[in-house]
N, C-alpha and C. Protein backbone atom coordinates (compact mmCIF):
# COMPACT_ATOMS: atom_id res chain seq x y z
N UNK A 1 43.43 11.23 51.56
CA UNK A 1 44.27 10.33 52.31
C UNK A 1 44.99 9.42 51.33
N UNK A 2 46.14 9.41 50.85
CA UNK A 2 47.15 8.75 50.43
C UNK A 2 47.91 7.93 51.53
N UNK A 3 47.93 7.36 52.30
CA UNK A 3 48.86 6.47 53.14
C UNK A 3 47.80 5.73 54.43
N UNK A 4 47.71 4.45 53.61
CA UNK A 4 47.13 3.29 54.85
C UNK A 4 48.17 2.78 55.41
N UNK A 5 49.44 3.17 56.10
CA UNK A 5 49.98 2.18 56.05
C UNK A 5 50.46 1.68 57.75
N UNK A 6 49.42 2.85 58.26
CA UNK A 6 48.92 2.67 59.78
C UNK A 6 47.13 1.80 60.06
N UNK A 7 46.91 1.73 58.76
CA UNK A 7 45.59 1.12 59.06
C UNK A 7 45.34 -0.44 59.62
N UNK A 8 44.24 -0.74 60.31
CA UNK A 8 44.15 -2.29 60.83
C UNK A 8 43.03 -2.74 59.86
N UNK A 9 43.72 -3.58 58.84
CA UNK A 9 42.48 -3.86 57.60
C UNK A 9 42.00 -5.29 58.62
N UNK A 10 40.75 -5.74 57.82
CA UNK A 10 40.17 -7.04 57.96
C UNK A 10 39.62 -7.41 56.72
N UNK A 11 39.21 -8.41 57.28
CA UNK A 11 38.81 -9.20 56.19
C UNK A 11 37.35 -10.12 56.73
N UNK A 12 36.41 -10.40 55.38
CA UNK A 12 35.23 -11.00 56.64
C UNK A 12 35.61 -12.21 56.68
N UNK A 13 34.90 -13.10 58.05
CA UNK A 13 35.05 -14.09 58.00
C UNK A 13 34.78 -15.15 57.24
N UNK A 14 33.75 -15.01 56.46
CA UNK A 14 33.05 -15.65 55.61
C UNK A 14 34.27 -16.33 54.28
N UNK A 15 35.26 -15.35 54.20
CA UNK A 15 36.28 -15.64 53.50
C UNK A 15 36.81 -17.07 52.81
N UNK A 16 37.66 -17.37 54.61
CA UNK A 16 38.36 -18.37 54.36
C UNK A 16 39.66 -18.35 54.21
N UNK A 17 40.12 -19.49 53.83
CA UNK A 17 41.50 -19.52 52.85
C UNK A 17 41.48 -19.24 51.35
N UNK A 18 40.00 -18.69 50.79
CA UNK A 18 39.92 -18.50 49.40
C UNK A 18 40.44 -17.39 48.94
N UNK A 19 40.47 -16.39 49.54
CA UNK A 19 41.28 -14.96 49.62
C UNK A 19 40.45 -14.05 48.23
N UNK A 20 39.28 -14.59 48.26
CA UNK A 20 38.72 -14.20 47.06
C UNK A 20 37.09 -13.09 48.35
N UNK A 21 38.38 -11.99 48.62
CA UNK A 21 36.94 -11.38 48.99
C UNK A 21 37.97 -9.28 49.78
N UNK A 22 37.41 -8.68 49.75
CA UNK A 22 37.83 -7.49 49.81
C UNK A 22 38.50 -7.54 51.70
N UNK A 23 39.45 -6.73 51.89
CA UNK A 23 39.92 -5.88 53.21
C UNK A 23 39.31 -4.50 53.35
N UNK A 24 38.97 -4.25 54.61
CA UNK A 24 38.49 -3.29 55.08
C UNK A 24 39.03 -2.14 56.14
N UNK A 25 39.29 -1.07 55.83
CA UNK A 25 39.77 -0.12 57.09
C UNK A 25 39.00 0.53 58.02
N UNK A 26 38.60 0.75 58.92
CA UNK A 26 37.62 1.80 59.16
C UNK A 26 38.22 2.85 60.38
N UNK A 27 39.79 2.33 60.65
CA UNK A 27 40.03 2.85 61.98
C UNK A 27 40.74 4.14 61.27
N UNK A 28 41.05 4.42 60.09
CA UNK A 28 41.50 6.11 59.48
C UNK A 28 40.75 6.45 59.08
N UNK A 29 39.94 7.02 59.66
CA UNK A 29 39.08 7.94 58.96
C UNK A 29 39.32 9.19 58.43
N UNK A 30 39.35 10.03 57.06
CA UNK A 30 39.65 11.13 56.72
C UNK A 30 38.51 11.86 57.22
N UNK A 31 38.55 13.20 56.47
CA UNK A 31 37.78 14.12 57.39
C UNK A 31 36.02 13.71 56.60
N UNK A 32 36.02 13.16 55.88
CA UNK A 32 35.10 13.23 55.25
C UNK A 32 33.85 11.21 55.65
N UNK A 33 35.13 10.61 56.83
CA UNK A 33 34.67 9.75 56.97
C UNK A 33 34.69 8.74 56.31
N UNK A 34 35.47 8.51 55.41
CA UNK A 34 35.81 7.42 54.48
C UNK A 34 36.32 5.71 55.08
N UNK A 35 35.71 5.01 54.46
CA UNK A 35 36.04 3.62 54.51
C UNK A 35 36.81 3.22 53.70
N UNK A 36 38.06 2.66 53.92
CA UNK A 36 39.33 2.50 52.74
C UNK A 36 38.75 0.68 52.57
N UNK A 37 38.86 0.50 51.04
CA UNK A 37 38.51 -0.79 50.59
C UNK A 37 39.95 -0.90 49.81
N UNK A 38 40.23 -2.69 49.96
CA UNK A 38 41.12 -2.93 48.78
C UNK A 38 41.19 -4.67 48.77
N UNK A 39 41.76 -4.71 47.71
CA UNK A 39 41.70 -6.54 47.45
C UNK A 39 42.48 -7.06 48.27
N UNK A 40 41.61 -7.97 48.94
CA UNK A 40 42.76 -8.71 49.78
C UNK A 40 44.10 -9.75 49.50
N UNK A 41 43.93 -9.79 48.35
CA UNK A 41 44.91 -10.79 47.40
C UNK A 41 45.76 -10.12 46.86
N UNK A 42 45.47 -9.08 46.68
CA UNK A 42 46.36 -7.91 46.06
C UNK A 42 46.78 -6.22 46.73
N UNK A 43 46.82 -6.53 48.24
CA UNK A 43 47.01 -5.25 48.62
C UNK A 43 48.20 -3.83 47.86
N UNK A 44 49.24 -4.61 47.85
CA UNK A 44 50.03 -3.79 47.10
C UNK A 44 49.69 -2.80 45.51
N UNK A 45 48.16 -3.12 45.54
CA UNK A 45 47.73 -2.35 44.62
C UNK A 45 46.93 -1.18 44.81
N UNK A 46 46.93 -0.71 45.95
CA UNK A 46 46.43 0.17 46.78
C UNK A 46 44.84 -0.18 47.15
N UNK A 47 44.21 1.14 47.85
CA UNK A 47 42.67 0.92 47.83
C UNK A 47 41.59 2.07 47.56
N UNK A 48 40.55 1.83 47.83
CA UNK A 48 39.61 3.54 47.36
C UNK A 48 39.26 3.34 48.74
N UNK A 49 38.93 4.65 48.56
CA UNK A 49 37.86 5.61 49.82
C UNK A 49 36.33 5.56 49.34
N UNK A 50 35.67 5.08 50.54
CA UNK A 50 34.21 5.21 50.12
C UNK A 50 33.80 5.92 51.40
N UNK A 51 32.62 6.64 50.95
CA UNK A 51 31.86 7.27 52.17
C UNK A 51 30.62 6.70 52.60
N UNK A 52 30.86 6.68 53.90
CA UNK A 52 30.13 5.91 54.89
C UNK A 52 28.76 5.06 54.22
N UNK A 53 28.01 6.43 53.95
CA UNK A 53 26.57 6.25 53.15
C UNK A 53 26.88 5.19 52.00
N UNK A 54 27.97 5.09 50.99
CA UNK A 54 28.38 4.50 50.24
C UNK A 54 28.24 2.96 50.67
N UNK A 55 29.48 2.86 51.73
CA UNK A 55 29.52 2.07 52.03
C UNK A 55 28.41 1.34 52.74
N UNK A 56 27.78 1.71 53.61
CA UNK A 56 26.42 1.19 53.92
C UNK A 56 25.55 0.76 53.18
N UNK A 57 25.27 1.32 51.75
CA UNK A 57 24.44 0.80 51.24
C UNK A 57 24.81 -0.63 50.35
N UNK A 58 26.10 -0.29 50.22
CA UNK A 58 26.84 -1.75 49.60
C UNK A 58 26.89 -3.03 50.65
N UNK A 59 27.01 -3.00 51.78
CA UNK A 59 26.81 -3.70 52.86
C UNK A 59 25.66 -4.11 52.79
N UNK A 60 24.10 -3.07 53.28
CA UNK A 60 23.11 -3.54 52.82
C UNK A 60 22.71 -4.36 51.92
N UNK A 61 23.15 -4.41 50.83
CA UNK A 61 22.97 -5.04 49.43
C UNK A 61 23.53 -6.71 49.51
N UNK A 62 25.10 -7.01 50.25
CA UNK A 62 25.37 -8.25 50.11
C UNK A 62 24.66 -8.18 51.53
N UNK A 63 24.20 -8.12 52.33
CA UNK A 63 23.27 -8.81 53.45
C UNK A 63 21.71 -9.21 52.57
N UNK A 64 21.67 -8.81 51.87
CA UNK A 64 20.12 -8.91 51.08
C UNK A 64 20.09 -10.07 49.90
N UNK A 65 21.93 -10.36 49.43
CA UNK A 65 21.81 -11.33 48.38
C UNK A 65 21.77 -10.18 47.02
N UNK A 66 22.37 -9.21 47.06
CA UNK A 66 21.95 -8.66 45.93
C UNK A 66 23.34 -8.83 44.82
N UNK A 67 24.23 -9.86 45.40
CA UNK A 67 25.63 -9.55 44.57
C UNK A 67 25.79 -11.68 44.35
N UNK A 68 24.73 -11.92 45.05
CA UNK A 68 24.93 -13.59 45.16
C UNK A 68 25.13 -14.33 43.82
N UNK A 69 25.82 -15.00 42.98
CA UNK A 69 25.43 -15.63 41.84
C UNK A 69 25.04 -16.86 41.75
């Protein structure tokens, strides 16, 4: 998948006005189920594809504090 440009990104709430935190796609899914990630400060720089499992476990991880400094 080369073209988000039908996608509905978000962003978490946790954010803010700091803009210091990733956008999320989940409503294109390729065939393989991919979650499109990209900087929210910098969309025009495109984004990656992660797969589901991927992505879940990275989720898991900042719910656990594992990325906290």
């Amino acid at each position: 998948m080369s073209d988000s440009t039908s996608a509905t990104w978000r962003t978490s709430s946790h954010s803010g006005n700091q803009g210091n935190c990733v956008a999320v796609a989940t409503n294109l899914l390729d065939r393989e189920g991919a979650v499109l990630v990209r900087d929210s400060k910098a969309p025009q720089d495109g984004f990656i594809a992660v797969g589901p499992d991927v992505w879940g476990t990275f989720v898991d991880g900042v719910r656990q504090g594992a990325f906290d400094r």
